[in-house]
PDB file of N, CA and C in Angstrom:
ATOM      1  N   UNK A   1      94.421 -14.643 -81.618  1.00  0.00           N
ATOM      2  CA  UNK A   1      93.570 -14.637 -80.455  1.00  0.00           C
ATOM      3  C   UNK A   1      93.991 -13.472 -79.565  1.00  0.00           C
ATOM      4  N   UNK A   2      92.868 -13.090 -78.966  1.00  0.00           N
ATOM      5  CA  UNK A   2      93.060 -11.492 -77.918  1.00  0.00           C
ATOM      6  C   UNK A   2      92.725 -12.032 -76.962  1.00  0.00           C
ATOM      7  N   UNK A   3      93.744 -11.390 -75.592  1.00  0.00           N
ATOM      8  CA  UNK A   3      93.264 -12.152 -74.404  1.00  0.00           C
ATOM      9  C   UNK A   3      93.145 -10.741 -73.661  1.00  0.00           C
ATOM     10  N   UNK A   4      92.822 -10.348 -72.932  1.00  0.00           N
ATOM     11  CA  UNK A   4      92.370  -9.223 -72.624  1.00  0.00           C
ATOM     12  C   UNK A   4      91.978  -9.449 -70.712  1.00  0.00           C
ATOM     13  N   UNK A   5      93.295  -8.984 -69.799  1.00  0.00           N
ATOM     14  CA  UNK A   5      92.541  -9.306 -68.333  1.00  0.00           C
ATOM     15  C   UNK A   5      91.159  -8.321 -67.246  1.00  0.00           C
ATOM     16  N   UNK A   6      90.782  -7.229 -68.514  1.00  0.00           N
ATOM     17  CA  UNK A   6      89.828  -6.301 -68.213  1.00  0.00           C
ATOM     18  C   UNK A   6      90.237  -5.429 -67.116  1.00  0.00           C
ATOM     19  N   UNK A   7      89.894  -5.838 -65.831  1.00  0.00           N
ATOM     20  CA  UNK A   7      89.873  -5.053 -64.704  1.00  0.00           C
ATOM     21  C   UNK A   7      90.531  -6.273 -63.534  1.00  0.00           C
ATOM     22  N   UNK A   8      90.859  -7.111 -64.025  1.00  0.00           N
ATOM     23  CA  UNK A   8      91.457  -8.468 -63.215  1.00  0.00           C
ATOM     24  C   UNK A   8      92.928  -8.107 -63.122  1.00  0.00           C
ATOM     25  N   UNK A   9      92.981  -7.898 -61.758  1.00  0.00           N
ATOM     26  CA  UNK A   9      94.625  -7.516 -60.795  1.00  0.00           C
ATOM     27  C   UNK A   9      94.749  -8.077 -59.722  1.00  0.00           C
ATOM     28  N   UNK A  10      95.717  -8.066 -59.390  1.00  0.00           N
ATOM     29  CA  UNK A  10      96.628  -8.774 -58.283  1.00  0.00           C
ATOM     30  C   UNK A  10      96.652 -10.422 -58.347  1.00  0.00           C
ATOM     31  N   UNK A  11      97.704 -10.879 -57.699  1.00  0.00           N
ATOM     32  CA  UNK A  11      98.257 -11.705 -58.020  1.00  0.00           C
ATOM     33  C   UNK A  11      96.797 -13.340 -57.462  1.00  0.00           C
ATOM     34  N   UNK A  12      96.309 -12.788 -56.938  1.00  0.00           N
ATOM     35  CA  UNK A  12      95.349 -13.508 -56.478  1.00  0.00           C
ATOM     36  C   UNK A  12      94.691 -14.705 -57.516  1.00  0.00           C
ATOM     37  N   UNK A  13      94.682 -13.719 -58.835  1.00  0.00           N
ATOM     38  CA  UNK A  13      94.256 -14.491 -60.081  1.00  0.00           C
ATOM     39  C   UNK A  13      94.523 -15.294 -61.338  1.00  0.00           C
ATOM     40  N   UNK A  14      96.070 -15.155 -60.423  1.00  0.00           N
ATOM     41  CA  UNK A  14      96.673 -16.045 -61.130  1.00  0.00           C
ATOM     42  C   UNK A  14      96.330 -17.252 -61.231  1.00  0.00           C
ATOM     43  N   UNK A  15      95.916 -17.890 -60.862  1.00  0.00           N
ATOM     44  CA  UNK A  15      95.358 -19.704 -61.634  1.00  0.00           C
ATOM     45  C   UNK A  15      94.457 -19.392 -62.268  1.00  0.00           C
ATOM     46  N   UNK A  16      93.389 -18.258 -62.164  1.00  0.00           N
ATOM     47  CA  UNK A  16      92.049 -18.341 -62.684  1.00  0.00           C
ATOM     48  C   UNK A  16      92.487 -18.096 -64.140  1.00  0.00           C
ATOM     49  N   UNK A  17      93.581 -16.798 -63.857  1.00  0.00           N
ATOM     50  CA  UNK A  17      93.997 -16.312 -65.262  1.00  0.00           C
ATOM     51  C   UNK A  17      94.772 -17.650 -66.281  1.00  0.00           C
ATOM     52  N   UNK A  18      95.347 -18.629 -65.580  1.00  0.00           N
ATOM     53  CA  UNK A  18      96.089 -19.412 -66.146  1.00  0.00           C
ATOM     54  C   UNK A  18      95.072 -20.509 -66.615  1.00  0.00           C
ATOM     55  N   UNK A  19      94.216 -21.086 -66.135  1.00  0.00           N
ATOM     56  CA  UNK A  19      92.960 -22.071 -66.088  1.00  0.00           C
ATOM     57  C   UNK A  19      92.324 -21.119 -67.642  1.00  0.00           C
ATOM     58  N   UNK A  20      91.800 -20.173 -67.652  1.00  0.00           N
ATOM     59  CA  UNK A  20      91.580 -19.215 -68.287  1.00  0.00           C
ATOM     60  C   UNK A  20      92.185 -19.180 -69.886  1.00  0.00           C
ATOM     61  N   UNK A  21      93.051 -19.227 -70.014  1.00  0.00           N
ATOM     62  CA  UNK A  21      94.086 -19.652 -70.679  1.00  0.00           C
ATOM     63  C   UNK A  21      93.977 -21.314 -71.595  1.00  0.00           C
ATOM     64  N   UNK A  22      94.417 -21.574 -70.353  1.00  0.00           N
ATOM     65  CA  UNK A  22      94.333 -23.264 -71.045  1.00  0.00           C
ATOM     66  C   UNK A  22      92.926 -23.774 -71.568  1.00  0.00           C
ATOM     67  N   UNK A  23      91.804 -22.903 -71.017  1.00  0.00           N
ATOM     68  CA  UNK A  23      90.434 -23.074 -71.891  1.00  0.00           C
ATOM     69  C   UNK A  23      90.235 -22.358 -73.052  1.00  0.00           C
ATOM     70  N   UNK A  24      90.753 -21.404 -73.332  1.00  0.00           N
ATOM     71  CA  UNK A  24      91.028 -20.494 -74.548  1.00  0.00           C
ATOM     72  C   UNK A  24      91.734 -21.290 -75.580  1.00  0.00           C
ATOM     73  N   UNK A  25      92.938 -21.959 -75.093  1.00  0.00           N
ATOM     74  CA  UNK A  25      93.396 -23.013 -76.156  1.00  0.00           C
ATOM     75  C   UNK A  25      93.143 -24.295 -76.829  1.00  0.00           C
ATOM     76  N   UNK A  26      92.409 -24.744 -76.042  1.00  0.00           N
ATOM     77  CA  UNK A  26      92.248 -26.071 -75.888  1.00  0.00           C
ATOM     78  C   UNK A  26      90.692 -26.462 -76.810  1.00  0.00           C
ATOM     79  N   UNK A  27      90.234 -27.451 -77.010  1.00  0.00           N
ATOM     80  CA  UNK A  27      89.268 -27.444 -77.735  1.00  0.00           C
ATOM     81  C   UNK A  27      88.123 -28.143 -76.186  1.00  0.00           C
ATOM     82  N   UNK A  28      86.692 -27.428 -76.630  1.00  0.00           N
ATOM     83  CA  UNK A  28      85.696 -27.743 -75.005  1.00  0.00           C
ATOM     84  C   UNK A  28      85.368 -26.442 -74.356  1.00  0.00           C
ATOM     85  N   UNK A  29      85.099 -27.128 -73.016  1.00  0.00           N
ATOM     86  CA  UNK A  29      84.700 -26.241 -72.049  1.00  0.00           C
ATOM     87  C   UNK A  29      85.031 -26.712 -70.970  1.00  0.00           C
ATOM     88  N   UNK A  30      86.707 -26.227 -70.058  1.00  0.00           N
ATOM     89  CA  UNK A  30      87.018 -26.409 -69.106  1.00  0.00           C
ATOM     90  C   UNK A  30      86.116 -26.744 -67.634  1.00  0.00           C
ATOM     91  N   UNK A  31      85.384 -26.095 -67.550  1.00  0.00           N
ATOM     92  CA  UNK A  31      84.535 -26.166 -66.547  1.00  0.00           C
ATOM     93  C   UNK A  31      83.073 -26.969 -66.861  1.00  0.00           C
ATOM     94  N   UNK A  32      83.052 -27.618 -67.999  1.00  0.00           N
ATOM     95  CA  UNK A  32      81.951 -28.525 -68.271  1.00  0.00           C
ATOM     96  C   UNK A  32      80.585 -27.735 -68.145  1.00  0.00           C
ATOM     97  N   UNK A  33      80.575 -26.753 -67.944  1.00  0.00           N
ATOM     98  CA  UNK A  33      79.079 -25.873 -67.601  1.00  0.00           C
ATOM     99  C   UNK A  33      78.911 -25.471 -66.159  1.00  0.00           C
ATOM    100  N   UNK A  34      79.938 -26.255 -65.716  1.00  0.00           N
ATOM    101  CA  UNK A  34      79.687 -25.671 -64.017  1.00  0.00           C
ATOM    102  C   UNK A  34      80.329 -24.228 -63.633  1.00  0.00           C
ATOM    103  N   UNK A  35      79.888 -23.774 -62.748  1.00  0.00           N
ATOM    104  CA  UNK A  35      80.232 -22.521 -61.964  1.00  0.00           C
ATOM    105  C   UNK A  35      81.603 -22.843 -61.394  1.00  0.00           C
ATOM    106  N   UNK A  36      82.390 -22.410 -61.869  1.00  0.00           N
ATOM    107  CA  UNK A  36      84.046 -22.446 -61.026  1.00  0.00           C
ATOM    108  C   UNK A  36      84.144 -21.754 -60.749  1.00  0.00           C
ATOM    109  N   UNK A  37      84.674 -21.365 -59.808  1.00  0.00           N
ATOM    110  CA  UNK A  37      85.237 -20.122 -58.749  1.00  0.00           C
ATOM    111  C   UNK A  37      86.861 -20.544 -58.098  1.00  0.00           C
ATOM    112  N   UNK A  38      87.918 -19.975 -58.402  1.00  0.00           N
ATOM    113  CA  UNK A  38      89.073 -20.228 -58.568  1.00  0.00           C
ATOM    114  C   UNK A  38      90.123 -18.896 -58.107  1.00  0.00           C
ATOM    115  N   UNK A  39      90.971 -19.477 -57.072  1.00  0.00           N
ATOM    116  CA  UNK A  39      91.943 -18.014 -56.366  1.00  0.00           C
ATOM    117  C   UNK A  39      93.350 -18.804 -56.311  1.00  0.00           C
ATOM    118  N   UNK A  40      94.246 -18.172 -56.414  1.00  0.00           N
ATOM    119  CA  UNK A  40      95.670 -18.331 -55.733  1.00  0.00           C
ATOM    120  C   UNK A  40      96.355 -17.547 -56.751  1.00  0.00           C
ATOM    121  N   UNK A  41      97.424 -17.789 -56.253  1.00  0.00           N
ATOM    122  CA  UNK A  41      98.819 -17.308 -57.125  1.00  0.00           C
ATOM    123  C   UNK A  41      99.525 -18.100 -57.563  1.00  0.00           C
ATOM    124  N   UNK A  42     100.206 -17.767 -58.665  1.00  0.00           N
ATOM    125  CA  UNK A  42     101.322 -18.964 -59.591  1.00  0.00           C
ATOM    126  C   UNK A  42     102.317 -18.890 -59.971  1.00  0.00           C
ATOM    127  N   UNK A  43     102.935 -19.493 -59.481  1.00  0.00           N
ATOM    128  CA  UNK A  43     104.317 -19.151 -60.241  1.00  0.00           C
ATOM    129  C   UNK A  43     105.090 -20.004 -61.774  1.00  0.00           C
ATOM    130  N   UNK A  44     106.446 -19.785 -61.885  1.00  0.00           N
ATOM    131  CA  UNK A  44     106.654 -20.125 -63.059  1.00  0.00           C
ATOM    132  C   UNK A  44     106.425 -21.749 -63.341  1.00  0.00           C
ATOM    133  N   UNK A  45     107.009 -22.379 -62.302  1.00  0.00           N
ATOM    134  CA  UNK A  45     106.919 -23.434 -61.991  1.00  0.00           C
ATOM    135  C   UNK A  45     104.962 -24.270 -62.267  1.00  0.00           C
ATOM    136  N   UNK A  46     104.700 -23.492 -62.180  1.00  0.00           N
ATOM    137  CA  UNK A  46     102.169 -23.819 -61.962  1.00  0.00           C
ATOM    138  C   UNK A  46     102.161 -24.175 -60.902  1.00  0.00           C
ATOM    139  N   UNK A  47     103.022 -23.481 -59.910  1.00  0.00           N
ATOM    140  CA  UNK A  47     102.540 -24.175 -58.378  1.00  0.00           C
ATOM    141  C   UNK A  47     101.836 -23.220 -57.820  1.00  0.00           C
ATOM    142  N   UNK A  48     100.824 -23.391 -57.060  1.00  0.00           N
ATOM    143  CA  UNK A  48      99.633 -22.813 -56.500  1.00  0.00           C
ATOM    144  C   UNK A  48     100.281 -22.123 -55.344  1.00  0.00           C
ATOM    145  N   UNK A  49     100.134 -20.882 -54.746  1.00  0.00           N
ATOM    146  CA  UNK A  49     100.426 -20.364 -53.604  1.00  0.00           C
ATOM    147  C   UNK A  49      99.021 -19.861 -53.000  1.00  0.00           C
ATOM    148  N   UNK A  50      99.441 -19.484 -51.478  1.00  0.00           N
ATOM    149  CA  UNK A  50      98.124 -18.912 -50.905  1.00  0.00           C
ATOM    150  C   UNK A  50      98.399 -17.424 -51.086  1.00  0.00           C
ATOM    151  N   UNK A  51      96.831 -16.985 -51.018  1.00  0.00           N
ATOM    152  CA  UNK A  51      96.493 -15.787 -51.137  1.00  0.00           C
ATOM    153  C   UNK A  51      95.454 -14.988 -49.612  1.00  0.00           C
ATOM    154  N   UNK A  52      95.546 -13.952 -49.870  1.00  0.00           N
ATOM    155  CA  UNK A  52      94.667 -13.465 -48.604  1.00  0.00           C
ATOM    156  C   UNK A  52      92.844 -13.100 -49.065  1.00  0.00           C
ATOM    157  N   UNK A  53      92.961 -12.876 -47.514  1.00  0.00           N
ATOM    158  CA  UNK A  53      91.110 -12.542 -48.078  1.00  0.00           C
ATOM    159  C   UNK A  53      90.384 -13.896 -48.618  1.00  0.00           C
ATOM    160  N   UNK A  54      90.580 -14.842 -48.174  1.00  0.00           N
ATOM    161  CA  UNK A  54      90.102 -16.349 -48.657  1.00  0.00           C
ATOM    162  C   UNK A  54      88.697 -16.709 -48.355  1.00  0.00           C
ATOM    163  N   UNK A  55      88.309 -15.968 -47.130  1.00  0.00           N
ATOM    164  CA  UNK A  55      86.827 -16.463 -46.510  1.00  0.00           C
ATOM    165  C   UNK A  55      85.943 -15.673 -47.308  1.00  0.00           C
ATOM    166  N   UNK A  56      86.488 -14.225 -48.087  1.00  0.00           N
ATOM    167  CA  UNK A  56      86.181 -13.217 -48.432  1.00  0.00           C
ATOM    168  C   UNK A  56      85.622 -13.971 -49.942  1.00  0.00           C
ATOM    169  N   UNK A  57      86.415 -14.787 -50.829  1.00  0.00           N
ATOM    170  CA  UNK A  57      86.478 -14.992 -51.783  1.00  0.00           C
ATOM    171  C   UNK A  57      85.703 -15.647 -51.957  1.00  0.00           C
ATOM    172  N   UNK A  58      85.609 -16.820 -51.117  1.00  0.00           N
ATOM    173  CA  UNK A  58      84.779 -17.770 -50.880  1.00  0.00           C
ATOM    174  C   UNK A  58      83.459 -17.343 -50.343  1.00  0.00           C
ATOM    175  N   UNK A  59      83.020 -16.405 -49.914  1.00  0.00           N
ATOM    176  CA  UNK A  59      81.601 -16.184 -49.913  1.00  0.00           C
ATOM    177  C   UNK A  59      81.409 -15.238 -51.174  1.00  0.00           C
ATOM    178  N   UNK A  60      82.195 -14.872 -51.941  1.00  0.00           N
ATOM    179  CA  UNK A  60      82.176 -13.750 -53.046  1.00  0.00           C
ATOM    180  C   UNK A  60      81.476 -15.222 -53.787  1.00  0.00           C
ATOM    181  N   UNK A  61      82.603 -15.752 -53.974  1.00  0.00           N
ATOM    182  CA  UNK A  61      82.151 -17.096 -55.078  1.00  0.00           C
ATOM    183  C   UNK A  61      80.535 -18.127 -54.714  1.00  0.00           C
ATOM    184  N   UNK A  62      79.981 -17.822 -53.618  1.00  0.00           N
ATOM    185  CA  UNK A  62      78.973 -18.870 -53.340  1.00  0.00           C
ATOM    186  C   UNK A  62      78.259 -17.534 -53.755  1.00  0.00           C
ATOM    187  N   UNK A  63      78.352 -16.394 -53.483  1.00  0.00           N
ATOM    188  CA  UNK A  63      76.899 -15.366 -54.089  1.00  0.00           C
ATOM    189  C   UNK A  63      77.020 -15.009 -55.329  1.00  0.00           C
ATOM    190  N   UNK A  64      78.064 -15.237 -55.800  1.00  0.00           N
ATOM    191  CA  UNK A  64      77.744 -15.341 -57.628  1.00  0.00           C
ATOM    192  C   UNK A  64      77.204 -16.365 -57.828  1.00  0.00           C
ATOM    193  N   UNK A  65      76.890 -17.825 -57.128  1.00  0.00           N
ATOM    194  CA  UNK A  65      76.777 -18.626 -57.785  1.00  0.00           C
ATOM    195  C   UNK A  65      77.518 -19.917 -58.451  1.00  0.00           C
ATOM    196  N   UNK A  66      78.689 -19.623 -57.842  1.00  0.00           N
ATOM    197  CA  UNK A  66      79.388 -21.060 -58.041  1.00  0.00           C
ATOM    198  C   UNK A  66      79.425 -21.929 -57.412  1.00  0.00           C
ATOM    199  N   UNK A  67      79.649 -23.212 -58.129  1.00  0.00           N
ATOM    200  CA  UNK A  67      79.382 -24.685 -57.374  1.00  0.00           C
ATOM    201  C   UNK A  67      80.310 -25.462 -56.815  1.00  0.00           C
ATOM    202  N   UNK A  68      81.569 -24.799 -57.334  1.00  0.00           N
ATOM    203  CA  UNK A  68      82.871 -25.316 -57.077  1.00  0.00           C
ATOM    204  C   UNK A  68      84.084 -24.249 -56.878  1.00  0.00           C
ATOM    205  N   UNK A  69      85.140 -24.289 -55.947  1.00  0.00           N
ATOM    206  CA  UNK A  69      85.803 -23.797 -55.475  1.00  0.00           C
ATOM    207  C   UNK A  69      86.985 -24.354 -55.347  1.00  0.00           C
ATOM    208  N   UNK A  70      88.330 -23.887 -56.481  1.00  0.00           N
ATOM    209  CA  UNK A  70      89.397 -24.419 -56.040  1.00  0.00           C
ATOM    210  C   UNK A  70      89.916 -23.038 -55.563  1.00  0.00           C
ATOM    211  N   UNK A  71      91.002 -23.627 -54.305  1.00  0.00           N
ATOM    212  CA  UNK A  71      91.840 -22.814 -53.782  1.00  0.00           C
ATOM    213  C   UNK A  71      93.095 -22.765 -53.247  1.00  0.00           C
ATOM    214  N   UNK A  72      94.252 -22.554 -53.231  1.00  0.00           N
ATOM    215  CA  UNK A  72      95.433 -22.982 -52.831  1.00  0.00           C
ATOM    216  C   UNK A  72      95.562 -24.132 -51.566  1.00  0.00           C
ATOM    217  N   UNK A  73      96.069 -25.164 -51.809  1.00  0.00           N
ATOM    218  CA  UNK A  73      96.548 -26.289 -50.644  1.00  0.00           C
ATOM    219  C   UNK A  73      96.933 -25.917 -49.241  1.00  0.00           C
ATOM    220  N   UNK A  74      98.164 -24.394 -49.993  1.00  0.00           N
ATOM    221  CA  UNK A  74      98.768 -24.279 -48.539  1.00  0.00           C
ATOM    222  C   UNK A  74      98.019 -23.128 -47.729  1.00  0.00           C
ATOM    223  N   UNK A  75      96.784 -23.041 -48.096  1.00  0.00           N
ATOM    224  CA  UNK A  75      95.637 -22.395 -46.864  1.00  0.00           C
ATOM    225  C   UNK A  75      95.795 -22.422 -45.818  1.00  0.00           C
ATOM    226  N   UNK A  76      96.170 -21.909 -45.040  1.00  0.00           N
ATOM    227  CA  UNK A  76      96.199 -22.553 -43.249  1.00  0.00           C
ATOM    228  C   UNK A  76      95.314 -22.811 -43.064  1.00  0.00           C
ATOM    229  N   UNK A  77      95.245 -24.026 -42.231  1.00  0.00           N
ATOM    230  CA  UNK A  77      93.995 -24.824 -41.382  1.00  0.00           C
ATOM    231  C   UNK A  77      92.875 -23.415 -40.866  1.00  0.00           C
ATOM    232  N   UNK A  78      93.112 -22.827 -40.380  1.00  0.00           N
ATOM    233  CA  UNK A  78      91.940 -21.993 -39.771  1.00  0.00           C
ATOM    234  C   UNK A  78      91.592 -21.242 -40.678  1.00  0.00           C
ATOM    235  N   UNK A  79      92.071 -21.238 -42.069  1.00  0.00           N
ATOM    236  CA  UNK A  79      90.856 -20.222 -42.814  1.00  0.00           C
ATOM    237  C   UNK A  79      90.350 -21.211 -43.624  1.00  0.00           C
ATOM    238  N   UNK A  80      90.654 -22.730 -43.763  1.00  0.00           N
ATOM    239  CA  UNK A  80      90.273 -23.533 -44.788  1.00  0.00           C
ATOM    240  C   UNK A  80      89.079 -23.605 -43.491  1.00  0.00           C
ATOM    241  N   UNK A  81      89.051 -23.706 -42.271  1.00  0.00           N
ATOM    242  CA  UNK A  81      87.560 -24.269 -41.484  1.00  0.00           C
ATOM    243  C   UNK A  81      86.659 -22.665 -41.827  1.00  0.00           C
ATOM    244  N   UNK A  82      87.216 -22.014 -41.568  1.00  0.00           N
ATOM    245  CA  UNK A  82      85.743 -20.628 -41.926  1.00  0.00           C
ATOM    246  C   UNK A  82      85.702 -20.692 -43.427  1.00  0.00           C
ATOM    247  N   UNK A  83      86.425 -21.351 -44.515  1.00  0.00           N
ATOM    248  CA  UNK A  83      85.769 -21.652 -46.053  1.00  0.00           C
ATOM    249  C   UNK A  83      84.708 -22.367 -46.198  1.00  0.00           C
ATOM    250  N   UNK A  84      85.046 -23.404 -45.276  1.00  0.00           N
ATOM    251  CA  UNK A  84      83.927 -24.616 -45.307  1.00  0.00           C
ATOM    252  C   UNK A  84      82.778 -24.271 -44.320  1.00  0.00           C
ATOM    253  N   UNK A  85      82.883 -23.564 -43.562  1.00  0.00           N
ATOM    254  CA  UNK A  85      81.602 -23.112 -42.582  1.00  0.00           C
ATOM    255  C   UNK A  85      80.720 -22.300 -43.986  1.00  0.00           C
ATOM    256  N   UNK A  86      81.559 -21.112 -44.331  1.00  0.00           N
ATOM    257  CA  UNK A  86      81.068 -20.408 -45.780  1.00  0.00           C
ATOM    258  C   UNK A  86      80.444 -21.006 -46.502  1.00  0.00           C
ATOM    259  N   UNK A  87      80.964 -21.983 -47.168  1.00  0.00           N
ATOM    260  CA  UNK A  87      80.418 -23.098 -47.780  1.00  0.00           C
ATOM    261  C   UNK A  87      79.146 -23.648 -47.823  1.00  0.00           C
ATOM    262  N   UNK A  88      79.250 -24.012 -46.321  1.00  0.00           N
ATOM    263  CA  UNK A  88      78.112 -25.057 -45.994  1.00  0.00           C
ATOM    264  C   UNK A  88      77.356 -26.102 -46.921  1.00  0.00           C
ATOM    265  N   UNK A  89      78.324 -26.662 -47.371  1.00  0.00           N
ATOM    266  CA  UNK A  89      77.562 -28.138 -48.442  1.00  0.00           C
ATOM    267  C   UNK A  89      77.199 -26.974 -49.952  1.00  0.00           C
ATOM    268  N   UNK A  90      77.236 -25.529 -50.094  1.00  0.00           N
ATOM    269  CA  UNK A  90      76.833 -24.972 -51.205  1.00  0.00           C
ATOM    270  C   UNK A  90      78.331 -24.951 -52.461  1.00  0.00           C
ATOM    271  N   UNK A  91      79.421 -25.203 -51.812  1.00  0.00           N
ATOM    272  CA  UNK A  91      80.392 -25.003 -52.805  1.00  0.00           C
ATOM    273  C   UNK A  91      81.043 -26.462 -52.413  1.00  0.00           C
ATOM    274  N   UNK A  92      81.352 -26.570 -53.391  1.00  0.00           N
ATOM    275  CA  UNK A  92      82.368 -27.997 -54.062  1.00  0.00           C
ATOM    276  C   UNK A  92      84.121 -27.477 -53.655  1.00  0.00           C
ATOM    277  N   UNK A  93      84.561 -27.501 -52.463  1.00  0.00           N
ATOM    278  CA  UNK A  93      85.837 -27.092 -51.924  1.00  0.00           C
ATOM    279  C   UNK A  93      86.706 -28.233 -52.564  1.00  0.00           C
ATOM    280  N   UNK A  94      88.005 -27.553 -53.204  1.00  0.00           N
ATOM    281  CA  UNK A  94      88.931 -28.533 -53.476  1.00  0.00           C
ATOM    282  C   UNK A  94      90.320 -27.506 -53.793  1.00  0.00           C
ATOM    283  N   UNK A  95      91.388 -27.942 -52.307  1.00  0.00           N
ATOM    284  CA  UNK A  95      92.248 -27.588 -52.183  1.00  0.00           C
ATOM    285  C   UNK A  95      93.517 -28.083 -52.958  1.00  0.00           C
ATOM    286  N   UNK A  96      94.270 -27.405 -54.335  1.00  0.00           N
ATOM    287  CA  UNK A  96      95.029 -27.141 -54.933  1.00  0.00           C
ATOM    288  C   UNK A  96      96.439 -26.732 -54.937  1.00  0.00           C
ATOM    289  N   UNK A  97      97.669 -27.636 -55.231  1.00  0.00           N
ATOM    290  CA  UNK A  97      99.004 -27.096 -55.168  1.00  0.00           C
ATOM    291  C   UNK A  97      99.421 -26.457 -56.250  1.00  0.00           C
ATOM    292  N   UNK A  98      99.036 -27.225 -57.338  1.00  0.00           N
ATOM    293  CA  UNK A  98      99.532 -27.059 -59.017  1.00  0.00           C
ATOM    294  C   UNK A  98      98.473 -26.866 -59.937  1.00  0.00           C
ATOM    295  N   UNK A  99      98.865 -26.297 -61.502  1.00  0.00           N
ATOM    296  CA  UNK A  99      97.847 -26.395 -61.880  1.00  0.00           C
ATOM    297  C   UNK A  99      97.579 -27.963 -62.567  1.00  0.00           C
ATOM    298  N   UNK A 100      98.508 -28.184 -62.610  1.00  0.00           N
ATOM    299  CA  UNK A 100      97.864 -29.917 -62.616  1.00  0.00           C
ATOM    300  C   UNK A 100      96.940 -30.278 -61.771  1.00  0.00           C
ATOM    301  N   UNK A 101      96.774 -30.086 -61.004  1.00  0.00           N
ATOM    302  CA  UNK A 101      95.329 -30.542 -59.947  1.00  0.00           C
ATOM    303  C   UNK A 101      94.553 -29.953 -60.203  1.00  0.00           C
ATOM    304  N   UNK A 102      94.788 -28.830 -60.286  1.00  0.00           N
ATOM    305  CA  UNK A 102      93.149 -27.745 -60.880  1.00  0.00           C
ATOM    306  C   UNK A 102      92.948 -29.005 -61.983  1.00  0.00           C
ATOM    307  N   UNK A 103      93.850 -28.645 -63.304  1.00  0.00           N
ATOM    308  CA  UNK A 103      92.928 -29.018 -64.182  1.00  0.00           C
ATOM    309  C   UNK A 103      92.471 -30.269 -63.718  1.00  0.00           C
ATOM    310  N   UNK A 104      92.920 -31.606 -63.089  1.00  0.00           N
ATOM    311  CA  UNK A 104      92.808 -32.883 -62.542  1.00  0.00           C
ATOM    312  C   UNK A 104      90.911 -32.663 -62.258  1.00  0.00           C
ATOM    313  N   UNK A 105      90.734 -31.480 -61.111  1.00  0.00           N
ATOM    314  CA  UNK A 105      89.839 -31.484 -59.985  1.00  0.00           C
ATOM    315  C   UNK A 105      88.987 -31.580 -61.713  1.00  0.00           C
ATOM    316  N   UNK A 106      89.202 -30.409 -62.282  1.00  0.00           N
ATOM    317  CA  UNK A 106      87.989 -29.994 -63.440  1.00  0.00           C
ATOM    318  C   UNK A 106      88.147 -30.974 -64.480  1.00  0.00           C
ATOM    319  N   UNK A 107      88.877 -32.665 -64.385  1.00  0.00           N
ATOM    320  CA  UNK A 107      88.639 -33.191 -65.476  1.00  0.00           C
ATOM    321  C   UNK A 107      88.783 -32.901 -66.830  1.00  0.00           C
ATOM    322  N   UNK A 108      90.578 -32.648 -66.671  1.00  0.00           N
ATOM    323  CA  UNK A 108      90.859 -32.248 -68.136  1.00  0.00           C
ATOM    324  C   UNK A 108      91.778 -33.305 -68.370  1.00  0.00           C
ATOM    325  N   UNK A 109      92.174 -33.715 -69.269  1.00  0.00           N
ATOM    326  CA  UNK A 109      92.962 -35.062 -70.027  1.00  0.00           C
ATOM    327  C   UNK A 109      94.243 -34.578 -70.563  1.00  0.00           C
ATOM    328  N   UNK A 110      94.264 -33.432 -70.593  1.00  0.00           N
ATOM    329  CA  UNK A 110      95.609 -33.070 -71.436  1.00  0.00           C
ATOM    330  C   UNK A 110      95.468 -32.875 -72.800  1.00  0.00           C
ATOM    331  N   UNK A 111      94.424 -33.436 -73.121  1.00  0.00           N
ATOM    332  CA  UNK A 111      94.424 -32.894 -75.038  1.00  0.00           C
ATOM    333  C   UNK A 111      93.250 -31.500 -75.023  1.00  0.00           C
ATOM    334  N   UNK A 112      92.780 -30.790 -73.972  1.00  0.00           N
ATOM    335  CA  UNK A 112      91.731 -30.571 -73.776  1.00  0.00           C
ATOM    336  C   UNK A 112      89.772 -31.016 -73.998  1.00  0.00           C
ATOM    337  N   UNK A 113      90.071 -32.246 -73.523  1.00  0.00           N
ATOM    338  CA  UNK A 113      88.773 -33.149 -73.263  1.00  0.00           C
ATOM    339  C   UNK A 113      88.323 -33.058 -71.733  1.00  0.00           C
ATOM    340  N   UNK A 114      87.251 -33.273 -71.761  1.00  0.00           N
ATOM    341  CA  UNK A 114      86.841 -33.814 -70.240  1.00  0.00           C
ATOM    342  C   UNK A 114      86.537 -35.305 -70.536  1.00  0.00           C
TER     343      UNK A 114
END
């Protein structure tokens, strides 16, 4: 298998890249058909960190078209309220420590099932 991150840099993409990953291996479709839209950073540990440019991301992700939005837990309060203003009932917000919760939020089982 070739995994290839194209033009995908900085550390920002790390869960997406890791989520990314675990759907490449796994048998399915991580995201069930839905639009995911997915930011933070990771470390060795799969713990989710915050990233910058969040309100940025989050309206990036509602004009592509996604329905759901995970994003690091430890967001500070005042950019998680201008996500959800962003938002407005159009993205599925769900704040993330690990990637155990990602996959949790997206309904993965561990054998790769939903």
């Amino acid at each position: 298998m070739e995994l290839d991150s194209g033009n995908v840099i900085g550390p920002s993409a790390g869960l997406a890249w890791t989520l990314g990953i675990v759907d490449r291996l796994t048998p399915g479709d991580l995201t069930d058909g839905r639009r995911v839209a997915v930011t933070g950073t990771i470390d060795s540990a799969g713990n989710v960190g915050p990233i910058g440019g969040i309100a940025q991301k989050a309206e990036g992700a509602k004009q592509a078209g996604a329905t759901v939005f995970l994003y690091p837990a430890a967001t500070p309060k005042a950019e998680v309220a201008r996500v959800r203003r962003i938002a407005n009932g159009d993205l599925d917000l769900h704040p993330v420590a690990t990637v155990d919760d990602a996959l949790e939020v997206l309904g993965f089982d561990g054998a790769g099932q939903r």
